[in-house]
C-alpha atoms as a PDB file:
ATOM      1  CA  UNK A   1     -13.288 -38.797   3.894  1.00  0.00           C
ATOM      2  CA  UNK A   2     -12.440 -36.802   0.627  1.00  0.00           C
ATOM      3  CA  UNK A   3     -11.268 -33.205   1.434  1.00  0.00           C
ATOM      4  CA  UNK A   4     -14.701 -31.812   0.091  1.00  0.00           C
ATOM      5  CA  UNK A   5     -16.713 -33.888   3.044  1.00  0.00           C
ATOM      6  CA  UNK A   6     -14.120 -32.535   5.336  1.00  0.00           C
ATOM      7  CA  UNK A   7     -14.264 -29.282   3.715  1.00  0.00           C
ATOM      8  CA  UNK A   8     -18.250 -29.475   4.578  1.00  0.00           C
ATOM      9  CA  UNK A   9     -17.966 -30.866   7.960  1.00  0.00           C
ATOM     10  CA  UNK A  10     -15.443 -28.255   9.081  1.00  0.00           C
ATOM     11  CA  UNK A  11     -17.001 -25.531   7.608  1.00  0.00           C
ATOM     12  CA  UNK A  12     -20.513 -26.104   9.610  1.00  0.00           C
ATOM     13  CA  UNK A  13     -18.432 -26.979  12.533  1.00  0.00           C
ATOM     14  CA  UNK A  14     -17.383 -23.323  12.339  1.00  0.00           C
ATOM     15  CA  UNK A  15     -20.902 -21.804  10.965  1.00  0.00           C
ATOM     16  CA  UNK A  16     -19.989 -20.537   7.863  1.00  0.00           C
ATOM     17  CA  UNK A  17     -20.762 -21.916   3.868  1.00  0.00           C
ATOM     18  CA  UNK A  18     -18.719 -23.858   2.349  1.00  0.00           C
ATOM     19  CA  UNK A  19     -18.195 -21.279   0.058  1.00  0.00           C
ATOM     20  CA  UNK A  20     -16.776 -18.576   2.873  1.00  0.00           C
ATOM     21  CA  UNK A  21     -14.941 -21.204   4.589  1.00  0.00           C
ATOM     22  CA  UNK A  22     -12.987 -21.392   1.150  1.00  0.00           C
ATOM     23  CA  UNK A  23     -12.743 -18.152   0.744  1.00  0.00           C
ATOM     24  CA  UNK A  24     -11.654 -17.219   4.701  1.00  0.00           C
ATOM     25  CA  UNK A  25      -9.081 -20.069   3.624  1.00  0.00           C
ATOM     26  CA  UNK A  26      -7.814 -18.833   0.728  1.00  0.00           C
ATOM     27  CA  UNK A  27      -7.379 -15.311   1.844  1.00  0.00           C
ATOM     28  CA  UNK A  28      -5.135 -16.636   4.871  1.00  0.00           C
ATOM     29  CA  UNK A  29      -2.965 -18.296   2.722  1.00  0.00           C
ATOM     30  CA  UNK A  30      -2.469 -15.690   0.273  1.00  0.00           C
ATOM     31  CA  UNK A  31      -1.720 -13.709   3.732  1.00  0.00           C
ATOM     32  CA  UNK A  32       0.638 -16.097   5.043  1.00  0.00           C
ATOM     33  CA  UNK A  33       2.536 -16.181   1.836  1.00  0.00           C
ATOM     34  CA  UNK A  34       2.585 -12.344   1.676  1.00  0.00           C
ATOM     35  CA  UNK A  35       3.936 -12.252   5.371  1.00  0.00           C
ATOM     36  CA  UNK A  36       6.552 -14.914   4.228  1.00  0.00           C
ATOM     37  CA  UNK A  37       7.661 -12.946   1.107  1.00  0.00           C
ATOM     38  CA  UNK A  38       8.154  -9.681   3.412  1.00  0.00           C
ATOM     39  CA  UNK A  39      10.396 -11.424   6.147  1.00  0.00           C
ATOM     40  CA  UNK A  40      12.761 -12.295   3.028  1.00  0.00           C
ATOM     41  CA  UNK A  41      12.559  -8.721   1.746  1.00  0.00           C
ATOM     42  CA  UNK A  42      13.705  -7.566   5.083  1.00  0.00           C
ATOM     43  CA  UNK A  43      16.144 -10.181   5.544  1.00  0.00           C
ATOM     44  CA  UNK A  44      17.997  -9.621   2.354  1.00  0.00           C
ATOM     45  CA  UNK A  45      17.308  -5.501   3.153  1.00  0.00           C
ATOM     46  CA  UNK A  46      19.458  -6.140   6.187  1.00  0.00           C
ATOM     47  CA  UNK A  47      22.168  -8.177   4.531  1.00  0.00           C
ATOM     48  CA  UNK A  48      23.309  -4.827   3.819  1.00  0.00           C
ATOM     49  CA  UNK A  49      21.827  -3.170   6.503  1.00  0.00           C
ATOM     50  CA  UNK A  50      19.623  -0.775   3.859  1.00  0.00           C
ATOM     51  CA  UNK A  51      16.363   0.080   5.163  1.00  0.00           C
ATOM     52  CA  UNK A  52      14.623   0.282   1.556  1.00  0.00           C
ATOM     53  CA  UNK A  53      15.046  -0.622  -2.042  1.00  0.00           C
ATOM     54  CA  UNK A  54      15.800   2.672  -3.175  1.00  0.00           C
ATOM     55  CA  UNK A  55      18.879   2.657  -0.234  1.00  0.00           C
ATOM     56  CA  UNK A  56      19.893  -0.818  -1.070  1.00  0.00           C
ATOM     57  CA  UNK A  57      20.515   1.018  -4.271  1.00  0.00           C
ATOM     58  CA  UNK A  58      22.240   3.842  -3.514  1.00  0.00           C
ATOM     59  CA  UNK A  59      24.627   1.967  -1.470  1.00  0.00           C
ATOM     60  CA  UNK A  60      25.371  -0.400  -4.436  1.00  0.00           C
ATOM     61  CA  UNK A  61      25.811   2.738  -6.947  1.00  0.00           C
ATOM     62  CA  UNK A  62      27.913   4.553  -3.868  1.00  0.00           C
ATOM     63  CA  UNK A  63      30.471   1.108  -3.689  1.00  0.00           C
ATOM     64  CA  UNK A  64      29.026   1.211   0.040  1.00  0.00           C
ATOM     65  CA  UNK A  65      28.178  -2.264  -0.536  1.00  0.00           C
ATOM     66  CA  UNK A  66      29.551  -4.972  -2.817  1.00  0.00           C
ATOM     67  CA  UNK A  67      27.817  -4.737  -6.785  1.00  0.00           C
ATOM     68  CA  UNK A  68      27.729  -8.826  -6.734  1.00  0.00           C
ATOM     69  CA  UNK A  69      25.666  -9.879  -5.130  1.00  0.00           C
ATOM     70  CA  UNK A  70      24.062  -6.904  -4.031  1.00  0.00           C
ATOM     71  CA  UNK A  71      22.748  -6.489  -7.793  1.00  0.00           C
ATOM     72  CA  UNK A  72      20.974  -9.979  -7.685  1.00  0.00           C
ATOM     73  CA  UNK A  73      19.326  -9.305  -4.371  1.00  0.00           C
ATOM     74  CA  UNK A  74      18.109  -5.814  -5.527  1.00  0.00           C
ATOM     75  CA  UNK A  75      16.524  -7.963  -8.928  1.00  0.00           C
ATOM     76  CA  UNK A  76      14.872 -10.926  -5.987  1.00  0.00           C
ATOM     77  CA  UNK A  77      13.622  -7.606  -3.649  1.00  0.00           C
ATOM     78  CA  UNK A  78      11.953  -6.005  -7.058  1.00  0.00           C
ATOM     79  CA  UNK A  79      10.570  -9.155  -7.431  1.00  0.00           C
ATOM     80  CA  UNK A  80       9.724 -10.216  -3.801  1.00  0.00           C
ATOM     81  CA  UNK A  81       7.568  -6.881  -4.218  1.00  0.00           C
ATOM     82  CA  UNK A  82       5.929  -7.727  -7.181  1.00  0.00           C
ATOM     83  CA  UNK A  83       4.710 -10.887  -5.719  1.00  0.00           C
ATOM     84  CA  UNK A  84       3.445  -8.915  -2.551  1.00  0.00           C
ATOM     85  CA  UNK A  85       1.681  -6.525  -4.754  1.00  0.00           C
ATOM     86  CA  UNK A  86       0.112  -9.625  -6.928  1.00  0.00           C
ATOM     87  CA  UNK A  87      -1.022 -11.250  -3.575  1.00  0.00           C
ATOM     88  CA  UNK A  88      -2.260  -7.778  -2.241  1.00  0.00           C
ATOM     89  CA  UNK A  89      -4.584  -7.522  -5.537  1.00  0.00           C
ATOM     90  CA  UNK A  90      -5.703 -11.043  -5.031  1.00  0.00           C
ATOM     91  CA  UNK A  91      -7.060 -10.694  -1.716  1.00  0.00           C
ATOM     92  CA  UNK A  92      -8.517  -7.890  -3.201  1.00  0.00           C
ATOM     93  CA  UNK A  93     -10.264  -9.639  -5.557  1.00  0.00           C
ATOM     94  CA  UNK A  94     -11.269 -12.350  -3.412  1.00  0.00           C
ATOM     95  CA  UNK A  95     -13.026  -9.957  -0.802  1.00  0.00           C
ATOM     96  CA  UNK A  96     -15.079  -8.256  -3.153  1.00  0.00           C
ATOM     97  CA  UNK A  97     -15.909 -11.719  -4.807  1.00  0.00           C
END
């Protein structure tokens, strides 16, 4: 069975088009990725037990916590945040599509 059969079978199993069931898909796994990139923001947040960015940051400037590799994991949060904001807009997208 190619994945578009199963695709069809599943999604009138479940009563919805093909087309939502893709969608519903899509949307959870664009979720579940978010979720995953916001356990590693708050993981690496509590490396240095900083409850936001902007502390994680003052602590570094302060010599509260160590510069390297504090400095790195500020750049991966700034960028663990752009991907959640990316994924946000996407869903976004997606809903209104």
């Amino acid at each position: 069975m190619t994945s578009m059969e199963t695709i069809e079978k599943l999604s009138r199993k479940y009563s919805l088009s093909q087309e939502e069931f893709i969608k519903l898909g899509s949307a959870l796994a664009m979720k579940e990725k978010k979720r995953a990139l916001q356990i590693e923001r708050l993981e690496i947040l509590a490396r240095y037990e900083a409850e936001t960015v902007n502390d994680l940051e003052e602590k570094i400037k302060t010599g509260a916590v160590p510069e390297h590799p504090a400095w790195e994991d500020l750049i991966e949060i700034k960028n663990i945040e752009a991907g959640i904001g990316e994924i946000e807009l996407d869903i976004r997208m997606l809903q209104a599509a």
